[in-house]
Structure formats: structure tokens, C-alpha cells
C-alpha atoms as a PDB file:
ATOM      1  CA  UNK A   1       0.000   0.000   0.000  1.00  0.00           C
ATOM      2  CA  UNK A   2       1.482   3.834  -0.870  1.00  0.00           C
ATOM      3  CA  UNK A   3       0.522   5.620   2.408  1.00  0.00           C
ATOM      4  CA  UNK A   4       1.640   8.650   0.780  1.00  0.00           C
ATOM      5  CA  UNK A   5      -1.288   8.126  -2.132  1.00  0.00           C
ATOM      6  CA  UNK A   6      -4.219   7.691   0.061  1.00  0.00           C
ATOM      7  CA  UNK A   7      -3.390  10.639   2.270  1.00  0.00           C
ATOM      8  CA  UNK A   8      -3.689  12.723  -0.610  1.00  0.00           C
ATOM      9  CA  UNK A   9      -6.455  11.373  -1.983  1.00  0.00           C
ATOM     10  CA  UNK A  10      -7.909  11.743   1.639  1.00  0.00           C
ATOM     11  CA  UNK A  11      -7.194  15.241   1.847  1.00  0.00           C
ATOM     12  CA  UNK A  12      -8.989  15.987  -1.632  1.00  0.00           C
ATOM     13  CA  UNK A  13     -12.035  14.226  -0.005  1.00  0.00           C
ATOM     14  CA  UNK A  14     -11.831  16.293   2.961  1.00  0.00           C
ATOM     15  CA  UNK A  15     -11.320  19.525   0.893  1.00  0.00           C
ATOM     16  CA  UNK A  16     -14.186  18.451  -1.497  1.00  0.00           C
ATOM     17  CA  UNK A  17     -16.325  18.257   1.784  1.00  0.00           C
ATOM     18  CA  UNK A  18     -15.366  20.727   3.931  1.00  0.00           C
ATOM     19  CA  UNK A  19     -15.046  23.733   1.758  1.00  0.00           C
ATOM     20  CA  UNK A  20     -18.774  22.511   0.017  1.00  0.00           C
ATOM     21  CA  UNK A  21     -19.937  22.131   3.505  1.00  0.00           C
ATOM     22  CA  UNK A  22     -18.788  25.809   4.549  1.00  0.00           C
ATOM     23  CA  UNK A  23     -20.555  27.269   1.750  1.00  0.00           C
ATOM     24  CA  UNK A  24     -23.973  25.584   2.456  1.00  0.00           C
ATOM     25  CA  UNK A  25     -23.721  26.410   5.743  1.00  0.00           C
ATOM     26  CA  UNK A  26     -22.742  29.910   4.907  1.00  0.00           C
ATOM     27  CA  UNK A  27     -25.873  30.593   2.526  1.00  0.00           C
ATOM     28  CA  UNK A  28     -28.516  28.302   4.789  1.00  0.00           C
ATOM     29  CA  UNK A  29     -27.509  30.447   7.324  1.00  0.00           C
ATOM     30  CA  UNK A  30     -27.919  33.724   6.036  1.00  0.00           C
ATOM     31  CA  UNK A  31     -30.943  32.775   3.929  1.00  0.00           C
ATOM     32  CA  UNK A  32     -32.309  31.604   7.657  1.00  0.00           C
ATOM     33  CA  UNK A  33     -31.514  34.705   9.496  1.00  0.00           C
ATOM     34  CA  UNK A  34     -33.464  37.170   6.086  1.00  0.00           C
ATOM     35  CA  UNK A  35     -36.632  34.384   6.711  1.00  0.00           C
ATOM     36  CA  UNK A  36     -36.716  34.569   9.893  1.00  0.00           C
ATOM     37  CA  UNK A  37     -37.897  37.619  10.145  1.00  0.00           C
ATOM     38  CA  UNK A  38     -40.444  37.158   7.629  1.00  0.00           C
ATOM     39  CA  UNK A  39     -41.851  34.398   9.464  1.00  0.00           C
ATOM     40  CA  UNK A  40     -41.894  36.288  12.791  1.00  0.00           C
ATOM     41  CA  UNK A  41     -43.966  39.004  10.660  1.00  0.00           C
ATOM     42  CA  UNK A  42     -45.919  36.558   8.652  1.00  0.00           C
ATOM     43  CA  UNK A  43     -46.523  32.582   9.592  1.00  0.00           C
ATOM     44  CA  UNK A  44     -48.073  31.410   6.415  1.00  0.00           C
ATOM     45  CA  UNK A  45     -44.351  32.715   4.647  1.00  0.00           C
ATOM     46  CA  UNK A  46     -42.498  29.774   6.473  1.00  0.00           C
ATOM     47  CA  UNK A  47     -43.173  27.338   3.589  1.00  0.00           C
ATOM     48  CA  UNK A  48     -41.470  29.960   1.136  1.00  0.00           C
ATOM     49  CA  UNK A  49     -38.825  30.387   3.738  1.00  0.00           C
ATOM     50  CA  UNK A  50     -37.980  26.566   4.060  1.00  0.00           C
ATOM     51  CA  UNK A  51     -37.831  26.710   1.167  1.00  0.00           C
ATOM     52  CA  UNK A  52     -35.464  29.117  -0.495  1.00  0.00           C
ATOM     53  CA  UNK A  53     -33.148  28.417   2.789  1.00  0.00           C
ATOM     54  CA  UNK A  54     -32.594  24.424   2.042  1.00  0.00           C
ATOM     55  CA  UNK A  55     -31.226  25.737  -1.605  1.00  0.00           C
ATOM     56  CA  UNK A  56     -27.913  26.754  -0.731  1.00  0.00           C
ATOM     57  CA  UNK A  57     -27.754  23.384   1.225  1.00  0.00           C
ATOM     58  CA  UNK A  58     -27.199  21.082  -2.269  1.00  0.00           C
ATOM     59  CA  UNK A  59     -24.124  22.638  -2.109  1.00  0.00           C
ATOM     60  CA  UNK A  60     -23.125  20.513   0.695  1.00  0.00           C
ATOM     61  CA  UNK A  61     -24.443  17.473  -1.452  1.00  0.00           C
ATOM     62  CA  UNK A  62     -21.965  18.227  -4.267  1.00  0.00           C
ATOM     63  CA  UNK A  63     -19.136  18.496  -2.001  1.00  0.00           C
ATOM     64  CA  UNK A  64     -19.974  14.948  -0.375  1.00  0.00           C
ATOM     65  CA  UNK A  65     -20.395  13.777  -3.477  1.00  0.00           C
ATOM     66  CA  UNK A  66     -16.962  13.852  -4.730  1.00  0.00           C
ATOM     67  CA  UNK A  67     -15.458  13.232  -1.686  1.00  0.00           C
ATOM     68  CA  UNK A  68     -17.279   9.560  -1.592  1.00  0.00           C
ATOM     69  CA  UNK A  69     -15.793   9.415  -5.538  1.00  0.00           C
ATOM     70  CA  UNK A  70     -12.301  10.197  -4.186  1.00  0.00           C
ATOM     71  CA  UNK A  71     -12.713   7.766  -1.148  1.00  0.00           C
ATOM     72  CA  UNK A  72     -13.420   5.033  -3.192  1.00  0.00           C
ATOM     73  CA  UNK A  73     -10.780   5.047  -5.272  1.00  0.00           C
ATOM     74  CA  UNK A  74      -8.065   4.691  -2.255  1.00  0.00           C
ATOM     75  CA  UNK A  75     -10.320   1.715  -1.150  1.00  0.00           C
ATOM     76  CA  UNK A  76     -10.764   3.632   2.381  1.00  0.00           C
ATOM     77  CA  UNK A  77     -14.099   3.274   2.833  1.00  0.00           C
ATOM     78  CA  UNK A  78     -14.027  -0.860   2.369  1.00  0.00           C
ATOM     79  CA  UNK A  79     -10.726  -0.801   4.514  1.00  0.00           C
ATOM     80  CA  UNK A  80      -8.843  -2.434   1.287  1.00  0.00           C
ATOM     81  CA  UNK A  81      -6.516   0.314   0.624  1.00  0.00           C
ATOM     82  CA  UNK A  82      -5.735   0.371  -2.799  1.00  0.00           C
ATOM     83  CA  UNK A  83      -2.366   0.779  -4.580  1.00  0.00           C
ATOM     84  CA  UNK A  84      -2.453   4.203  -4.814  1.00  0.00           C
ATOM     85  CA  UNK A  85       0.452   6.045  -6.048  1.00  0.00           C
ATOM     86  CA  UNK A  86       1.785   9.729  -5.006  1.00  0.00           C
ATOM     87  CA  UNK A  87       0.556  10.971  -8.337  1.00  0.00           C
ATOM     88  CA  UNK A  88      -2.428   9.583  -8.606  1.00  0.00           C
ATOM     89  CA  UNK A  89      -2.946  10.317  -5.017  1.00  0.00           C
ATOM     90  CA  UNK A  90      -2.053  14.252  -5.882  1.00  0.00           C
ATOM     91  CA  UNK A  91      -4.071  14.094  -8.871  1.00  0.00           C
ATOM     92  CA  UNK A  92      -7.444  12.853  -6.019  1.00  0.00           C
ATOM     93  CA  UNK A  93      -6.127  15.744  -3.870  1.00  0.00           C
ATOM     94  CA  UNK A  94      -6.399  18.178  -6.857  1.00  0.00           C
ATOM     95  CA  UNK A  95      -9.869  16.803  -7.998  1.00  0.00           C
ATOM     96  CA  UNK A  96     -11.433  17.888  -4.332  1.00  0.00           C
ATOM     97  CA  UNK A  97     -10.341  21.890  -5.034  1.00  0.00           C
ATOM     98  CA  UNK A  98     -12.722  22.836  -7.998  1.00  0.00           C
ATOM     99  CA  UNK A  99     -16.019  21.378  -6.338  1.00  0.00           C
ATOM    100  CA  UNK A 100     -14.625  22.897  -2.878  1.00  0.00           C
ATOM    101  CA  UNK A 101     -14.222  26.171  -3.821  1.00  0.00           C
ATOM    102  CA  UNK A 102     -16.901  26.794  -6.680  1.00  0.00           C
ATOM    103  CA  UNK A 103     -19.382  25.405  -3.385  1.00  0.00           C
ATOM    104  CA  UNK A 104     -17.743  27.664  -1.289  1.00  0.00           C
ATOM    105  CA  UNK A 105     -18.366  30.476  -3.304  1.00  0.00           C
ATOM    106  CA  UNK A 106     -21.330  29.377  -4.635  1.00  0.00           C
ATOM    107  CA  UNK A 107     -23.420  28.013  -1.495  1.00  0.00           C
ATOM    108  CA  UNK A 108     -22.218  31.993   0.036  1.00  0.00           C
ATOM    109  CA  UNK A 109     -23.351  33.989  -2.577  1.00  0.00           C
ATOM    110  CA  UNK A 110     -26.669  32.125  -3.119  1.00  0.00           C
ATOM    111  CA  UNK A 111     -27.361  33.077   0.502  1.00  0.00           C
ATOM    112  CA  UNK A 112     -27.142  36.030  -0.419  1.00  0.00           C
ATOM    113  CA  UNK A 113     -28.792  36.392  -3.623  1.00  0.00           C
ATOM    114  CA  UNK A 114     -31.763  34.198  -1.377  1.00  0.00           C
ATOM    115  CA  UNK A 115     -31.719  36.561   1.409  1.00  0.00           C
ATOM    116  CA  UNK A 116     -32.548  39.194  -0.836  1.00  0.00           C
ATOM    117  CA  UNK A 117     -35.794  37.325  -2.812  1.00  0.00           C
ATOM    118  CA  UNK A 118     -37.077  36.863   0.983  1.00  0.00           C
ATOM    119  CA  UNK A 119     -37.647  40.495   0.532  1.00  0.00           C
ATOM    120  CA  UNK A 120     -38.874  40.223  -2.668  1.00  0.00           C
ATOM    121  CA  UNK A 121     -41.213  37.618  -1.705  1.00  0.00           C
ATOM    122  CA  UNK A 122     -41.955  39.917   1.603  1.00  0.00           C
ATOM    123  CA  UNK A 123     -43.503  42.062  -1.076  1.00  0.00           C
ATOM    124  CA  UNK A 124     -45.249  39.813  -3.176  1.00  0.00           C
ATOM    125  CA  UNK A 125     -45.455  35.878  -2.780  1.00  0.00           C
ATOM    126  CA  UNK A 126     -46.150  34.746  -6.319  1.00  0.00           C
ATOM    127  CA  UNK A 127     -42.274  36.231  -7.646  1.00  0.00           C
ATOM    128  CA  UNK A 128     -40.863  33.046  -5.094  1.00  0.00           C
ATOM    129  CA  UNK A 129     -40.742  31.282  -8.922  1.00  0.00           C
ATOM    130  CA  UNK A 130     -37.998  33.993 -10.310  1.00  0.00           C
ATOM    131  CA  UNK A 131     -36.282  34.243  -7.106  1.00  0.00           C
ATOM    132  CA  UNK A 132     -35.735  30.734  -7.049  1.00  0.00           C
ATOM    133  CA  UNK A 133     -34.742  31.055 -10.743  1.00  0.00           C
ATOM    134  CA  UNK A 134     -31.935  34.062  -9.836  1.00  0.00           C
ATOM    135  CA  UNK A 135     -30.794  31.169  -7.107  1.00  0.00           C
ATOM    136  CA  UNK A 136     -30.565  28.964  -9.855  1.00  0.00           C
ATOM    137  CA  UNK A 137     -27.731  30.886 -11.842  1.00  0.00           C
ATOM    138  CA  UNK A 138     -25.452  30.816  -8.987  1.00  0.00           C
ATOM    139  CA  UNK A 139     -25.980  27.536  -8.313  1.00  0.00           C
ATOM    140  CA  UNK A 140     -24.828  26.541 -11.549  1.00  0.00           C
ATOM    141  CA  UNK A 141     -21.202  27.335 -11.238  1.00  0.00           C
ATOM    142  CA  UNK A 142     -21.306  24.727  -8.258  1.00  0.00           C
ATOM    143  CA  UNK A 143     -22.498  22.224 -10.613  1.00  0.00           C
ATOM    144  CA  UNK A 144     -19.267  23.389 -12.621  1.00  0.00           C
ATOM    145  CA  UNK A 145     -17.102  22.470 -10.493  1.00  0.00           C
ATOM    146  CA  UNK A 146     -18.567  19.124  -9.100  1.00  0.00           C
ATOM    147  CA  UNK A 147     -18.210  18.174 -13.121  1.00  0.00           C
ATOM    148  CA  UNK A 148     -14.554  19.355 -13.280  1.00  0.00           C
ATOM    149  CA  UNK A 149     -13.737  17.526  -9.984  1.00  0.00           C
ATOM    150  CA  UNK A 150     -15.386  14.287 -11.140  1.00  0.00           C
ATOM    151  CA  UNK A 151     -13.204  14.322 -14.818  1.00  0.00           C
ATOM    152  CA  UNK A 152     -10.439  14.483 -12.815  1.00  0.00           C
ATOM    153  CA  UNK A 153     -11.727  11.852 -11.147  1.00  0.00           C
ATOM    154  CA  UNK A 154     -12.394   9.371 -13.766  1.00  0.00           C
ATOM    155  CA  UNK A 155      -8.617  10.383 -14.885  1.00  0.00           C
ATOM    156  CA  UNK A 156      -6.847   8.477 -12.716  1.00  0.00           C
ATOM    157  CA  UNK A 157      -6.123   5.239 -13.254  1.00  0.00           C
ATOM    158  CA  UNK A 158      -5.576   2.551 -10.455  1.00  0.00           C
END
């Protein structure tokens, strides 16, 4: 077994998850704390609010996703390590940044973009369909880099 390899592999997985993770969390968050006070003015809203704050959360999904892709390539998750070289092992580590940091990014600024349609939809309930539309474009570039991060992926060969 290359130790070496795995680790690396293990810390793309990690990235993959983490930084993904940090950006859902980011944009639930602050999609949460604009609802909230919707809700607190207007009960019936919390649907809507559920809602538009779970978006930024398939962020999170991506991120896991590729991690699981990384992990079982090094074999970790049976606990049959695979023959993993220091290359190929690089190569996993490398394939966890694009998905980490376009989530990152991506989960954030939907929060944002979110947070704003709560007062949109504050205004007028029937617009939730564009708002989640404008949460839609950001998303996209997460989507970006979970397909990046899986072609490097599929790249390496064991």
C-alpha cells in the first residue's frame, strides 16, 4: 500500500467536503436569518422560507459527493486500501479543489442572492418562482465544479 497516495487522496475528499460544507452552511444560514424575520412578521411565509433556505444546502451534497468518488478510489471506505500512487494520489487531492471552492463560493453567494428574494417575496409571494430562478444561476457554477472535480476523477487510473 502507498501511504503517501491515500493521504492525498484523503485530503482531496476532505477539501471536497469541507469547503462545500462551509458554503452551504454559509448561505442556509444567512438565507435563515433574512426568513426569519419574515416568518416572525408573517406565519403562512415559512413554507417559502424553508424553502429558499434548504437551496444553498445542495451545495453541501456536491461536495460529499466527490469526496465519496475520491474515497473510493483509495479503497478507504471498504478498509482495502488500494495501490495508490503519489501521483495519482495528488491528482485525487487536486480533484477535491474545484467542487470545494466553486461550493464555497457558490453556497455563500446564493445566501445572499436568497436573502434578498425573501424580501422580494416579503412584497409579493407569487415572484418566489424567479427568485428561485436568480438562485438557480449561482448555483450553476457549483455544478461546474462538481463536473470538473469528477473528470479528474475518472482520470486516474488505479
Amino acid at each position: 500500500m502507498e501511504i503517501l497516495g491515500v493521504s492525498l487522496a484523503v485530503l482531496g475528499a476532505a477539501l471536497a467536503a469541507g469547503l462545500a460544507g462551509a458554503g452551504s452552511t454559509m448561505g442556509v444560514s444567512q438565507t435563515g436569518q433574512a426568513g426569519a424575520g419574515l416568518v416572525a412578521e408573517d406565519e403562512s411565509q415559512f413554507g417559502n422560507v424553508l424553502l429558499l433556505s434548504a437551496l444553498p444546502g445542495s451545495q453541501a451534497i456536491y461536495g460529499l459527493l466527490a469526496s465519496i468518488i475520491i474515497l473510493q478510489n483509495t479503497g478507504v471506505l471498504t478498509g482495502e486500501f488500494a495501490e495508490l500512487s503519489w501521483q495519482n494520489g495528488l491528482i485525487l487531492a487536486f480533484a477535491g479543489i474545484p467542487v470545494g471552492i466553486t461550493c464555497l463560493a457558490s453556497g455563500a453567494f446564493q445566501g445572499k442572492v436568497l436573502a434578498s428574494g425573501i424580501q422580494v417575496i416579503a412584497k409579493d409571494k407569487s415572484k418566489i418562482g424567479q427568485v428561485i430562478i436568480l438562485a438557480a444561476l449561482v448555483e450553476t457554477f457549483a455544478v461546474f465544479g462538481l463536473l470538473i472535480s469528477i473528470l479528474m476523477i475518472n482520470g486516474v487510473q488505479i
